[in-house]
N, C-alpha and C. Protein backbone atom coordinates (compact mmCIF):
# COMPACT_ATOMS: atom_id res chain seq x y z
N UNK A 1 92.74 127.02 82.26
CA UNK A 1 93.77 126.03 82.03
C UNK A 1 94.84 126.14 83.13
N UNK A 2 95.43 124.64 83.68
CA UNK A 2 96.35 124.91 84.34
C UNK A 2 98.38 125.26 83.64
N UNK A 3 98.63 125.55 84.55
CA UNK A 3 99.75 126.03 83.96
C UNK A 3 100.66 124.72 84.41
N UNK A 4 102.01 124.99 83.71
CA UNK A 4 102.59 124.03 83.90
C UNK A 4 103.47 123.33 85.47
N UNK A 5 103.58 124.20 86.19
CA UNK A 5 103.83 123.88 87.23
C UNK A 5 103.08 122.92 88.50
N UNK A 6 101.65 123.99 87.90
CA UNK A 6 100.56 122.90 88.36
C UNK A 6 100.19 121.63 87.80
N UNK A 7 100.71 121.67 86.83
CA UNK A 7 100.28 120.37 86.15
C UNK A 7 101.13 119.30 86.62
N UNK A 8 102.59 119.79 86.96
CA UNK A 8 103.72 118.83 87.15
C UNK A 8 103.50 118.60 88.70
N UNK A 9 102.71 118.82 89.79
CA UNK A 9 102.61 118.83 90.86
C UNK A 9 101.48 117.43 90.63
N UNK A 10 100.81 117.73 89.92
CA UNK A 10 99.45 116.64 89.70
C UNK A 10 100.38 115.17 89.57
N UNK A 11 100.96 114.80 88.43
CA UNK A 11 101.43 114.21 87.80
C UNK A 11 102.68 113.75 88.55
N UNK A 12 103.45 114.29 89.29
CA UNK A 12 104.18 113.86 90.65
C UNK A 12 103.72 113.26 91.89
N UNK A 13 102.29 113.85 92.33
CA UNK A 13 101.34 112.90 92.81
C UNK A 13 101.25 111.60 92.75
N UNK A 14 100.79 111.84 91.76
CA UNK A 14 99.77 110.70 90.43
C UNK A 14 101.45 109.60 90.94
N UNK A 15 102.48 109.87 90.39
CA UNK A 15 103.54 108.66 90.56
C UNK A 15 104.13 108.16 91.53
N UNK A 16 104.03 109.23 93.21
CA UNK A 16 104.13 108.90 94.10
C UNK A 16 103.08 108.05 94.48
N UNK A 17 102.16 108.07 93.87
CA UNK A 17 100.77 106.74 94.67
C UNK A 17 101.04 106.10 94.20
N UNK A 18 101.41 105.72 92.70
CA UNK A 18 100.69 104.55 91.94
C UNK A 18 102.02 104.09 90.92
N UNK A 19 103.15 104.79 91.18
CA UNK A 19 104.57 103.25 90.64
C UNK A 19 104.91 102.46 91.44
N UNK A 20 104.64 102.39 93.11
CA UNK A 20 104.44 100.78 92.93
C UNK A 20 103.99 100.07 92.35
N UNK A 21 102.30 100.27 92.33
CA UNK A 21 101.33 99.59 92.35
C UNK A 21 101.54 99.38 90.69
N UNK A 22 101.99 99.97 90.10
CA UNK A 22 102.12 99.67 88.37
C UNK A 22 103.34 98.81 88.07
N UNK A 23 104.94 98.02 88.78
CA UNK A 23 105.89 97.67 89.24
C UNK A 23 105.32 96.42 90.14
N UNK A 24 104.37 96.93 90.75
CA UNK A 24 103.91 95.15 91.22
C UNK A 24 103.23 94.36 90.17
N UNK A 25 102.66 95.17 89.43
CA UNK A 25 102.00 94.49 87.95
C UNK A 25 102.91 93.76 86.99
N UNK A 26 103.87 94.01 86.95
CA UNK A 26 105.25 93.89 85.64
C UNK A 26 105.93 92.64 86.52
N UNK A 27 105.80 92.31 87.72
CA UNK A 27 106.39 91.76 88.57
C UNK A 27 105.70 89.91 88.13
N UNK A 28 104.76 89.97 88.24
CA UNK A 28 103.96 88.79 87.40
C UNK A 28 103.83 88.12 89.00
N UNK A 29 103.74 88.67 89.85
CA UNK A 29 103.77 87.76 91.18
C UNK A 29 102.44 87.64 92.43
N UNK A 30 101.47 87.81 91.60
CA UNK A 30 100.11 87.61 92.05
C UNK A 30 99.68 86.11 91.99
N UNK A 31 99.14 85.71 93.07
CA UNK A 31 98.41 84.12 92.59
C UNK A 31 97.27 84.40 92.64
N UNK A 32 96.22 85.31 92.61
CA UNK A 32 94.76 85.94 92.33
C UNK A 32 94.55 86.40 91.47
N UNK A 33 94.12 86.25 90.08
CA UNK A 33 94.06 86.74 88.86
C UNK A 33 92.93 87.62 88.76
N UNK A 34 92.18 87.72 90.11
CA UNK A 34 91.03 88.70 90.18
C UNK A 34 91.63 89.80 90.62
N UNK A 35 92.77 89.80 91.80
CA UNK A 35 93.36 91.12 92.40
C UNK A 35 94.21 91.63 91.45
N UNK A 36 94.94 90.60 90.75
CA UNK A 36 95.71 91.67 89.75
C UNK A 36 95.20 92.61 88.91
N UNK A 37 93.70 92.01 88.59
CA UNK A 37 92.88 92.55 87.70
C UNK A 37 92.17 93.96 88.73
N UNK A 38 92.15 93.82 89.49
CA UNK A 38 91.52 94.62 90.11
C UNK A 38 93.04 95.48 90.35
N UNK A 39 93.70 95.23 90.89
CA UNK A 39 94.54 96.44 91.03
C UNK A 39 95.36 97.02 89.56
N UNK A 40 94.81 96.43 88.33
CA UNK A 40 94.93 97.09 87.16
C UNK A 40 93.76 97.68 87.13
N UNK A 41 92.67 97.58 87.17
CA UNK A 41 91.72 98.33 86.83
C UNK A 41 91.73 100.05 87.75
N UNK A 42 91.97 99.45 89.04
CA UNK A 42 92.56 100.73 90.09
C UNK A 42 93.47 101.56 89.30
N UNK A 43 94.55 101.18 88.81
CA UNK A 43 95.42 102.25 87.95
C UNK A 43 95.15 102.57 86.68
N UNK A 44 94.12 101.97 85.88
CA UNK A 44 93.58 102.78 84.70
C UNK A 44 93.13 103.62 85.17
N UNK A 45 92.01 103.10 85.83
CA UNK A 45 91.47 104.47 86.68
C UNK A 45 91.86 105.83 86.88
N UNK A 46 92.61 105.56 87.84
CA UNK A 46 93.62 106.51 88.36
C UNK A 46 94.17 107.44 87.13
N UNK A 47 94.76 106.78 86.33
CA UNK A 47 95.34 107.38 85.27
C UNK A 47 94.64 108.14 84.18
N UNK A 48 93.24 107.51 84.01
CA UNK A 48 91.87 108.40 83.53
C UNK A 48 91.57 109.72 83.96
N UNK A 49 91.89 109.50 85.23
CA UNK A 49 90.86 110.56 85.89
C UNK A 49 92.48 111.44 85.49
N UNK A 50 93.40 111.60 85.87
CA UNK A 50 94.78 112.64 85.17
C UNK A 50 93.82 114.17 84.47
N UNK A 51 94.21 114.87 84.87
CA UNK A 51 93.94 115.96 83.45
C UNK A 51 94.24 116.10 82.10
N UNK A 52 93.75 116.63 81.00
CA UNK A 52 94.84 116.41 80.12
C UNK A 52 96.06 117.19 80.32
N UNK A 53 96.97 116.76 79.36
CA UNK A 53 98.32 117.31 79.32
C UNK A 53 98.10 119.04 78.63
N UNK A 54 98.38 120.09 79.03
CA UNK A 54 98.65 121.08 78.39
C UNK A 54 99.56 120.96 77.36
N UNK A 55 99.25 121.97 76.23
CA UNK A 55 99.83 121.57 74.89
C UNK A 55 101.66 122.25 75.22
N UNK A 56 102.32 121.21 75.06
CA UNK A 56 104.06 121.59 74.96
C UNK A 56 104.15 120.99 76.66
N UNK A 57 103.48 120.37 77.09
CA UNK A 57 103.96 120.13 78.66
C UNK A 57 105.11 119.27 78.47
N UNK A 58 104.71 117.55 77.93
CA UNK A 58 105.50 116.66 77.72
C UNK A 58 107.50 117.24 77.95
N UNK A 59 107.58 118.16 76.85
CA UNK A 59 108.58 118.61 76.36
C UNK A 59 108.94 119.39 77.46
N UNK A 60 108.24 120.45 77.76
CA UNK A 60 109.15 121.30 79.36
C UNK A 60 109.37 119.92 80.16
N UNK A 61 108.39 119.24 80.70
CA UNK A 61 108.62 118.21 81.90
C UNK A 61 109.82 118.02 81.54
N UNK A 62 110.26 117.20 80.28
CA UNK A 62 111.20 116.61 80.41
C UNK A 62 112.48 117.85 80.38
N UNK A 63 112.42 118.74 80.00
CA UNK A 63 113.96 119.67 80.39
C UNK A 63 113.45 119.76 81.55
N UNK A 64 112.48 120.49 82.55
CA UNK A 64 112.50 120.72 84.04
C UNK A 64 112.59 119.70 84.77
N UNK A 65 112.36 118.53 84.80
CA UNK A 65 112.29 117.28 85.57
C UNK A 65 112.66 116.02 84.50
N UNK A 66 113.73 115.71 84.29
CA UNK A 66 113.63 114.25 83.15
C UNK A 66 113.54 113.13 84.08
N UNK A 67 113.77 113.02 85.30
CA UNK A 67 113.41 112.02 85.96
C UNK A 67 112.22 111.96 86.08
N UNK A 68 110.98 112.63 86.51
CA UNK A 68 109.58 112.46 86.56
C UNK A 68 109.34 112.12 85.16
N UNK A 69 109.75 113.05 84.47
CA UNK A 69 109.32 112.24 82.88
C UNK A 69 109.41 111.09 82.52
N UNK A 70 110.49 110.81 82.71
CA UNK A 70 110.90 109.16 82.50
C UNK A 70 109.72 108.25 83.59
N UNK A 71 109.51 108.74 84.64
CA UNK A 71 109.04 107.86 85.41
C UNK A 71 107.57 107.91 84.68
N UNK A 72 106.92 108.88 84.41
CA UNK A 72 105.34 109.25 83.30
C UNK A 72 105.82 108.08 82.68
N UNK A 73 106.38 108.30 81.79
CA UNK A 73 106.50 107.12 80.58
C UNK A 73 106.92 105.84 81.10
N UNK A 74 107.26 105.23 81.77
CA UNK A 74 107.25 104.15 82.36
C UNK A 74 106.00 104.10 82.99
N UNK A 75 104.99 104.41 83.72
CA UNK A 75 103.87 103.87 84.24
C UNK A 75 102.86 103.75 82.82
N UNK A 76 103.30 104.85 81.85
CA UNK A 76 102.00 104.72 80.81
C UNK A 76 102.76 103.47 80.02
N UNK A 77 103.90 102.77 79.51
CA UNK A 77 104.61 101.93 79.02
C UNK A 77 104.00 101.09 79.59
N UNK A 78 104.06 100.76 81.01
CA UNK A 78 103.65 99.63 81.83
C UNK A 78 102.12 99.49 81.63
N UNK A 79 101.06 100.37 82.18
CA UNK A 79 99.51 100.32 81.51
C UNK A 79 99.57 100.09 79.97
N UNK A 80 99.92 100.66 79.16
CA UNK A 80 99.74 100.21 77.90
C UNK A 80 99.55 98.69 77.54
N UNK A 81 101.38 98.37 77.61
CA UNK A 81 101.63 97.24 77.88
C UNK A 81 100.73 96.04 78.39
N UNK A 82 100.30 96.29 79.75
CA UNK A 82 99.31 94.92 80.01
C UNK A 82 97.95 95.24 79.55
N UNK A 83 97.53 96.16 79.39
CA UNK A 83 96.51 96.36 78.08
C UNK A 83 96.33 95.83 76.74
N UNK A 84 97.16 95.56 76.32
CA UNK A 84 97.36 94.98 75.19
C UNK A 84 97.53 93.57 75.59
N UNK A 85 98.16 93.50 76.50
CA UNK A 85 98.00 91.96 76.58
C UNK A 85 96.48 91.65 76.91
N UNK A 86 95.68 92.25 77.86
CA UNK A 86 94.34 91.72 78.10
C UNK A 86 93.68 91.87 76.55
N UNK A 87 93.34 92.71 75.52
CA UNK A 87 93.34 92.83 74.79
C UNK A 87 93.53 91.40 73.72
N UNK A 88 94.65 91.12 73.76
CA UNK A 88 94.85 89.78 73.14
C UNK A 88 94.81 88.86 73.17
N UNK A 89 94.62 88.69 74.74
CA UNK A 89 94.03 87.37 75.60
C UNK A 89 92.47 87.35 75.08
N UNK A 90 91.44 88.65 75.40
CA UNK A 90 90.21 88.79 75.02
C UNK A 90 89.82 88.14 73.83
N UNK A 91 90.62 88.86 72.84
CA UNK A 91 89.95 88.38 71.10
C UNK A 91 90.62 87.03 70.95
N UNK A 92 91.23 86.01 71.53
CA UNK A 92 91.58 85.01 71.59
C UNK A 92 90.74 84.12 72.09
N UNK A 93 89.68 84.47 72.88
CA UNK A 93 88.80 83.50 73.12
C UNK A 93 87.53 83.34 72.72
């Protein structure tokens, strides 16, 4: 298992690549409904492949770093989020 330091190195990564690219999504400013889709599918991805969280990480992150934390929960807010919307668009048709 990794420890927590290593874990927070991953996961600092992980948000230096990919909060733009999750911030251009929320932005609604694509006229290609295939690229948006594709550069959502790129950040599930991305976010899949993550390790899991070690048990009590959540909670240190946020006393050792609450800004990276906050920023975690904003990219998973943001994936969630248009997930559910594809989701509801889907069973709607």
């Amino acid at each position: 298992m990794i420890d927590f330091e290593q874990h927070k190195n991953i996961v600092e990564e992980f948000i230096e690549q990919h909060y733009p690219l999750a911030h251009s999504l929320m932005m609604d400013s694509y006229k290609d409904a295939d690229v948006y889709y594709s550069n959502y599918q790129m950040l599930l991805e991305a976010m899949n492949k993550l390790p899991e969280h070690p048990d009590f990480f959540l909670e240190w992150l946020l006393e050792a770093d609450a800004a990276l934390y906050i920023n975690l929960m904003e990219l998973i807010v943001i994936i969630r989020t248009i997930n559910n919307v594809f989701e509801q668009v889907s069973s709607a048709q």
